[in-house]
Protein backbone atom coordinates (compact mmCIF):
# COMPACT_ATOMS: atom_id res chain seq x y z
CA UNK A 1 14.94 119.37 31.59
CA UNK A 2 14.35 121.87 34.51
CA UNK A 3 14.28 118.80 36.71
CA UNK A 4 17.27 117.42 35.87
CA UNK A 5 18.90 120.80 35.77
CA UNK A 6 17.25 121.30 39.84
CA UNK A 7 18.73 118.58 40.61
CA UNK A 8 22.44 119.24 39.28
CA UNK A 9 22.00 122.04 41.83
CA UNK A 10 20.76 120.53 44.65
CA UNK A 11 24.12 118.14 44.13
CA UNK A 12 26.34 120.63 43.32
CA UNK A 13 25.06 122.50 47.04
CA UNK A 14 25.47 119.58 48.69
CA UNK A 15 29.06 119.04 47.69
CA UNK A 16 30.14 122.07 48.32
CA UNK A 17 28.61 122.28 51.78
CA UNK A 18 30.57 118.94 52.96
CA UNK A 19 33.20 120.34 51.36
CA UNK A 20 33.31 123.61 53.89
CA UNK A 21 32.63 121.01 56.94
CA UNK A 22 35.59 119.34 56.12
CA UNK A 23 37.79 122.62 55.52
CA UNK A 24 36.70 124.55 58.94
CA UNK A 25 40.20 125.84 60.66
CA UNK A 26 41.51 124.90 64.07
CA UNK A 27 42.11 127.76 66.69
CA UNK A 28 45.56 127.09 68.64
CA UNK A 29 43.81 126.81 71.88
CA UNK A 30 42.15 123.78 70.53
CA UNK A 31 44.40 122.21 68.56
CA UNK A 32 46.58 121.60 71.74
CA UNK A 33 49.69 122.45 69.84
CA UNK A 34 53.19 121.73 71.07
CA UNK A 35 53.27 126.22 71.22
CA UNK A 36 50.02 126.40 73.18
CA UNK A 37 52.00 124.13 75.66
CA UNK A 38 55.07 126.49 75.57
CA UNK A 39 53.18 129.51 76.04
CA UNK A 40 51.14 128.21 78.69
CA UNK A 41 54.00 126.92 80.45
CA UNK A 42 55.67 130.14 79.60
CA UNK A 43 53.22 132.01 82.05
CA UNK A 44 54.60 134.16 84.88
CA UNK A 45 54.40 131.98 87.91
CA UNK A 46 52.04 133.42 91.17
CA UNK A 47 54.55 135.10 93.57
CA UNK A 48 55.64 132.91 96.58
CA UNK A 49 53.22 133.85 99.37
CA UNK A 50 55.65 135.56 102.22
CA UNK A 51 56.58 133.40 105.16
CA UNK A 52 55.02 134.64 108.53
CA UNK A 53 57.19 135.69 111.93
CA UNK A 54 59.21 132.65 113.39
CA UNK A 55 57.14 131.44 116.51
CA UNK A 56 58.93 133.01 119.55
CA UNK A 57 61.16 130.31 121.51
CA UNK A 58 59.90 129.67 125.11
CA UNK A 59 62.33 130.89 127.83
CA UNK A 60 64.87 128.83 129.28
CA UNK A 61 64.32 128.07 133.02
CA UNK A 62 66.88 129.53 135.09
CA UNK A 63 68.17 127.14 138.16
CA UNK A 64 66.16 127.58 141.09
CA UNK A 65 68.23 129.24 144.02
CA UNK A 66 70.10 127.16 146.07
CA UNK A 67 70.46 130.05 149.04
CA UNK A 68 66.88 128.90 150.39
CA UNK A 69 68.01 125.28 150.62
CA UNK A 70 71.04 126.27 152.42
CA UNK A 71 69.60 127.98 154.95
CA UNK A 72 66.70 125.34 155.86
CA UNK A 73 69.46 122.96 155.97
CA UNK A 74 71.47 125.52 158.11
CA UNK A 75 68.46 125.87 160.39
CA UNK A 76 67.55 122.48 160.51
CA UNK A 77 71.04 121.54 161.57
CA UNK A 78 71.13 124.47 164.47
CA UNK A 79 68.01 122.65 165.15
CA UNK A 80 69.51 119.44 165.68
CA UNK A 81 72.43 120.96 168.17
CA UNK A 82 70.15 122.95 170.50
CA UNK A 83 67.81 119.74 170.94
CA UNK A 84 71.55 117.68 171.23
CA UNK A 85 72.56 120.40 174.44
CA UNK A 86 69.43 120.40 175.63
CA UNK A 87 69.63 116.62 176.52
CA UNK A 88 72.73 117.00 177.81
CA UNK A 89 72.15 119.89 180.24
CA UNK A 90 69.07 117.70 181.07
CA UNK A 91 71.13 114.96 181.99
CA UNK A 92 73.40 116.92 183.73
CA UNK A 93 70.66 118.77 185.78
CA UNK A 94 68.92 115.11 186.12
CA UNK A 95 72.43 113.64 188.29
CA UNK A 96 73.01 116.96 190.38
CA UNK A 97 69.55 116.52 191.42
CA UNK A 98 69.51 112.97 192.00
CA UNK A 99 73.33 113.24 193.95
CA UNK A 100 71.41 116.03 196.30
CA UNK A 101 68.32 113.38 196.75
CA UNK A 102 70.78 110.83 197.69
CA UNK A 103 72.82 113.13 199.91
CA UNK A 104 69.62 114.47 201.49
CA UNK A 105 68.68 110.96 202.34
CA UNK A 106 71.63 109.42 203.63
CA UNK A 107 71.48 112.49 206.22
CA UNK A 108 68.37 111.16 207.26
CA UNK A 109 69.21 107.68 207.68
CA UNK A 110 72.19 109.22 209.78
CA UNK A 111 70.12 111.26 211.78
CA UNK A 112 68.00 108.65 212.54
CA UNK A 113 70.36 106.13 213.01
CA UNK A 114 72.04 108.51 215.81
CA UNK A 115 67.89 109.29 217.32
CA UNK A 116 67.42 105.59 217.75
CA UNK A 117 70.84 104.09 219.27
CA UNK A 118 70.98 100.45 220.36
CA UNK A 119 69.90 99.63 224.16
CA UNK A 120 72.07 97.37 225.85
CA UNK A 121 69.74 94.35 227.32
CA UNK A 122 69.54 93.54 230.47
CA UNK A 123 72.38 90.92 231.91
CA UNK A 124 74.47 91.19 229.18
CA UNK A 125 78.55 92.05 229.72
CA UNK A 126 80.68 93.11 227.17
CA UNK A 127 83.34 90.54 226.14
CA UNK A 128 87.31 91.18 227.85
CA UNK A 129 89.66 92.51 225.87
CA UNK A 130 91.61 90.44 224.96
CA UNK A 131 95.61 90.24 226.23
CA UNK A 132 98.24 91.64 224.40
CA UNK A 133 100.61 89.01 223.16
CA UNK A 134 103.66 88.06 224.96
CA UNK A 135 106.88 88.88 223.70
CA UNK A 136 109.33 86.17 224.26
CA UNK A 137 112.44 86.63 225.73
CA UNK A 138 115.64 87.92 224.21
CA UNK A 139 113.26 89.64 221.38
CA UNK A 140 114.11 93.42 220.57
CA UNK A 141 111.91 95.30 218.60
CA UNK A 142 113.85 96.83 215.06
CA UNK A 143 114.65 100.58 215.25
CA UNK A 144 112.77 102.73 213.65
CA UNK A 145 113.87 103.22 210.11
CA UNK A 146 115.48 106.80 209.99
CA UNK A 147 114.12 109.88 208.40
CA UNK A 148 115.85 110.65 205.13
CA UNK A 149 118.06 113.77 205.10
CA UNK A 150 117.37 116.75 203.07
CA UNK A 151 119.89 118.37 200.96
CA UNK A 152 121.41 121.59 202.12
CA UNK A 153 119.16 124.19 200.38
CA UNK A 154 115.94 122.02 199.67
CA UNK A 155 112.89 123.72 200.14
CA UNK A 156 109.89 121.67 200.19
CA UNK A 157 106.85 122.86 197.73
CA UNK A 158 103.80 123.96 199.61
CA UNK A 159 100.94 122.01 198.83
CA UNK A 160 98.77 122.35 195.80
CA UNK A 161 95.45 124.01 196.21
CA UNK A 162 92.42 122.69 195.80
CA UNK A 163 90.59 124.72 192.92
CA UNK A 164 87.03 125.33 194.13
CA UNK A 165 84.12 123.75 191.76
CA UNK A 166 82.35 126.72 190.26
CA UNK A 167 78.89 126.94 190.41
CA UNK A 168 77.21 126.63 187.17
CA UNK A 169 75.53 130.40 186.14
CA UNK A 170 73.93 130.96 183.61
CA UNK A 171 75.89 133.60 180.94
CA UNK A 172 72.84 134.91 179.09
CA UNK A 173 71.88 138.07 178.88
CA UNK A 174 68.62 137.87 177.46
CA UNK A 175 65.78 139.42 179.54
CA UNK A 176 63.90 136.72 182.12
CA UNK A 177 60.59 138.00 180.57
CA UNK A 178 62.21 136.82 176.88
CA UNK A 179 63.59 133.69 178.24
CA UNK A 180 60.16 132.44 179.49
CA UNK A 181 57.96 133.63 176.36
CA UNK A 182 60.80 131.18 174.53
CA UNK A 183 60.31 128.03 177.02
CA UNK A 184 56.75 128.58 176.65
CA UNK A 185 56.49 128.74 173.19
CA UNK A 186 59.36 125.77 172.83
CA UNK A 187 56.35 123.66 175.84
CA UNK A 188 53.64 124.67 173.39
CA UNK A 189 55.36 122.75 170.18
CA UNK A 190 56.16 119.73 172.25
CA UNK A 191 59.67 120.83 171.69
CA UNK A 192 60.44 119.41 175.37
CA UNK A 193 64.23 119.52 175.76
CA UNK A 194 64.57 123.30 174.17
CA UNK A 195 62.41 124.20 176.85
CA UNK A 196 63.91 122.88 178.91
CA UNK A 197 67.32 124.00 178.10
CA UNK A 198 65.35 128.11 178.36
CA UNK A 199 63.59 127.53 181.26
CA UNK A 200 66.98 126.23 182.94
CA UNK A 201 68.66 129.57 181.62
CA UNK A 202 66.20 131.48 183.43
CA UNK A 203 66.74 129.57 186.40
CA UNK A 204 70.45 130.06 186.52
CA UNK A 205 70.40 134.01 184.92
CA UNK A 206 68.07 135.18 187.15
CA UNK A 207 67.41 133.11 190.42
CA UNK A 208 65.73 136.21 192.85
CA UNK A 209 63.11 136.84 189.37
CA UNK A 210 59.53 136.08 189.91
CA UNK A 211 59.39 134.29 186.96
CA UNK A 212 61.54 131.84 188.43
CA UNK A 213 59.13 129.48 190.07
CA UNK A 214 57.03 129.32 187.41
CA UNK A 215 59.82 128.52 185.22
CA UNK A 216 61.39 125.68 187.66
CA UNK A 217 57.60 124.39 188.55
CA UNK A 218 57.34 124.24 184.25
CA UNK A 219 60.86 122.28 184.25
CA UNK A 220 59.56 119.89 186.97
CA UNK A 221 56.07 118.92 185.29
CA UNK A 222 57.87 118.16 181.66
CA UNK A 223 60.29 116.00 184.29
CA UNK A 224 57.51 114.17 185.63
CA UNK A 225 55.72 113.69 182.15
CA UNK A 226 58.64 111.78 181.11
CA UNK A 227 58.13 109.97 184.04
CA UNK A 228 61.47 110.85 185.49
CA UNK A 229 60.34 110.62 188.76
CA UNK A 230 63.32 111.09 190.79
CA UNK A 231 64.29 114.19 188.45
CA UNK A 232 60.96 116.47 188.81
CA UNK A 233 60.91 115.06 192.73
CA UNK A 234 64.34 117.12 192.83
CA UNK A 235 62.95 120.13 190.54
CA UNK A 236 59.59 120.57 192.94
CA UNK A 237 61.75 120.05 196.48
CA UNK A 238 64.75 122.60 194.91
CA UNK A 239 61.11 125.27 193.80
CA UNK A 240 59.71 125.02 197.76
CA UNK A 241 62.98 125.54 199.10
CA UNK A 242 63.92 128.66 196.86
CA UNK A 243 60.09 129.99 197.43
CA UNK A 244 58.72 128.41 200.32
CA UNK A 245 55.87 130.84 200.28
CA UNK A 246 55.20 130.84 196.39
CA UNK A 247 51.76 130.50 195.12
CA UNK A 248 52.87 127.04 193.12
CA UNK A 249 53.91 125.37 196.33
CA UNK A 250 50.97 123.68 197.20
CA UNK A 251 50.96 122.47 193.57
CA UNK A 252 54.46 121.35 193.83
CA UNK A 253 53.44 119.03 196.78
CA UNK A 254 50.62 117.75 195.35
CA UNK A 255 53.20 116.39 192.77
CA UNK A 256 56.00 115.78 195.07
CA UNK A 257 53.33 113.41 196.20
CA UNK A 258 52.76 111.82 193.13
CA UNK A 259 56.48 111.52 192.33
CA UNK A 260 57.26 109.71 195.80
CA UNK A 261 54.49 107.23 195.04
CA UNK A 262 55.74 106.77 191.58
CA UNK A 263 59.10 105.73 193.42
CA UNK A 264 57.78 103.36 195.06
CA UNK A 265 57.04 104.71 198.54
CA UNK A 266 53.18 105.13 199.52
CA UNK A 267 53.74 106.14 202.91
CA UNK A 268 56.02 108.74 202.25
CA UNK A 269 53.40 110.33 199.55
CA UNK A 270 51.28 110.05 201.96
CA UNK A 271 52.63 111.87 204.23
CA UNK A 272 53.39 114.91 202.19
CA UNK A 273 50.11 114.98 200.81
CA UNK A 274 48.58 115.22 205.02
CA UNK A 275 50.55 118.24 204.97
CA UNK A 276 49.36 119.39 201.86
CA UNK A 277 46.08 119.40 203.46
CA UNK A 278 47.32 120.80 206.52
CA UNK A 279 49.43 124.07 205.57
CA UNK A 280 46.82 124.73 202.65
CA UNK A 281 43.60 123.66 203.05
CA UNK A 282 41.96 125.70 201.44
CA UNK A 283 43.85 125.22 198.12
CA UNK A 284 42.91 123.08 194.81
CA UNK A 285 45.66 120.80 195.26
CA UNK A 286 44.54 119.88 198.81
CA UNK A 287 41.45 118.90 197.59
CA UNK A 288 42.65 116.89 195.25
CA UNK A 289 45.06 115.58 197.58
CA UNK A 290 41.98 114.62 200.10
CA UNK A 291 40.55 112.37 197.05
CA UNK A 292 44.31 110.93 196.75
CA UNK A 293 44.54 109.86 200.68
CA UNK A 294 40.95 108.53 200.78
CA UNK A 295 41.63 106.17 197.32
């Protein structure tokens, strides 16, 4: 009986302890119920974080300046004029020189043509004139044709002068000391004509200077670089004859020399150089001018 009764309890505990299992309440979190989503979704939202300083915009580039162009196009075309007139008073120098070697020479040639005058052999008689034609008879020479008559009151015009050729001076004004710094420093950048144009304007401006033969004797070598010959033979004659006792004379003859035999005319070269060694012996350019006549 107490067995049977035991295990009527044991049941009975049993039962109820499924019963509580299957009775056990749900909290809202885990049920997932459709107001767990709303209040979930009804959560404040994180504030928006702020947005950091706009990155600063570069610069624009300004233009470059035009004003430094200009002017090295400014200078560049000055440039281009001074070399332009330096040619041309080149060339003009260049045919004044070579119409005074040509003058200078034809005197010569007259001088000696008048030194050496033809000898009449020996036997020989000059031809007769001959007669003067024979006018026929009844043949009368025509009158002159009269001289027009003036009209009462006419006075003729006097002649026009002839206007005298100027001689080309130079108009600068620019110290001599200036002007051959400038034809040096033109030599020294192989800028040939501008120094020559400089040198020529202290040749012109100031003619009695000192300065002035070593300016023409400068003039004369860039000459005979360019292998104008006949030019720099003009520029070293007109140096001896403005300074015949300068210290660049025997130089100049060593190259008057040179220029003569670059003409053409050995003997002639020759001959200056003999009295190269003659009037200076003692000088650089004789000796060099003794190697010259032996070779």
């Amino acid at each position: 009986m107490r067995l049977a009764v035991l295990g009527l309890v044991v049941v009975s505990l049993v039962l109820a302890g499924c019963g509580v299992f299957r009775h056990r309440p749900t909290t809202p979190e885990a049920s997932g119920s459709p107001a767990g989503e709303a209040g979930r979704s009804a959560a404040p939202a994180a504030p928006a974080a702020p947005a950091g300083p706009a990155a600063p915009t570069a610069p624009a580039t300004p233009e470059p300046p035009k004003l430094a162009e200009q002017l090295t196009r400014v200078a560049s075309e000055l440039s281009e004029l001074q070399n332009a007139v330096a040619k041309l008073l080149v060339a003009s120098r260049q045919q004044e020189d070579q119409l005074l070697f040509l003058q200078r020479r034809v005197g010569e040639l007259e001088a000696q043509n008048k030194s050496r005058a033809p000898s009449v052999p020996s036997g020989f008689a000059p031809p007769a004139p001959m007669p003067a034609p024979a006018v026929p008879s009844g043949f009368a020479p025509p009158a002159p044709m009269p001289a027009p008559t003036l009209p009462s009151g006419f006075i003729p015009q006097a002649p026009m002068p002839v206007p005298a050729v100027p001689q080309l001076r130079s108009a600068t004004t620019t110290p001599a000391e200036d002007l051959y710094r400038m034809g040096v420093e033109k030599l020294r950048a192989k800028e040939l004509d501008a120094a020559v144009l400089v040198l020529y304007d202290l040749i012109g401006a100031y003619p009695d200077h000192p300065l002035r033969e070593s300016a023409q004797f400068l003039v004369a070598d860039i000459l005979f670089q360019q292998k104008d010959y006949r030019g720099a033979l003009a520029d070293f004659e007109a140096l001896i004859g403005a300074v015949p006792g300068g210290a660049k004379v025997p130089d100049a003859l060593l190259k008057i020399g040179l220029c003569q035999r670059g003409l053409g005319d050995g003997a002639l070269a020759k001959q200056t150089w003999e009295r190269l060694v003659r009037d200076y012996p003692g000088s650089v350019a004789a000796r060099q001018a003794r190697v010259l006549l032996r070779g």
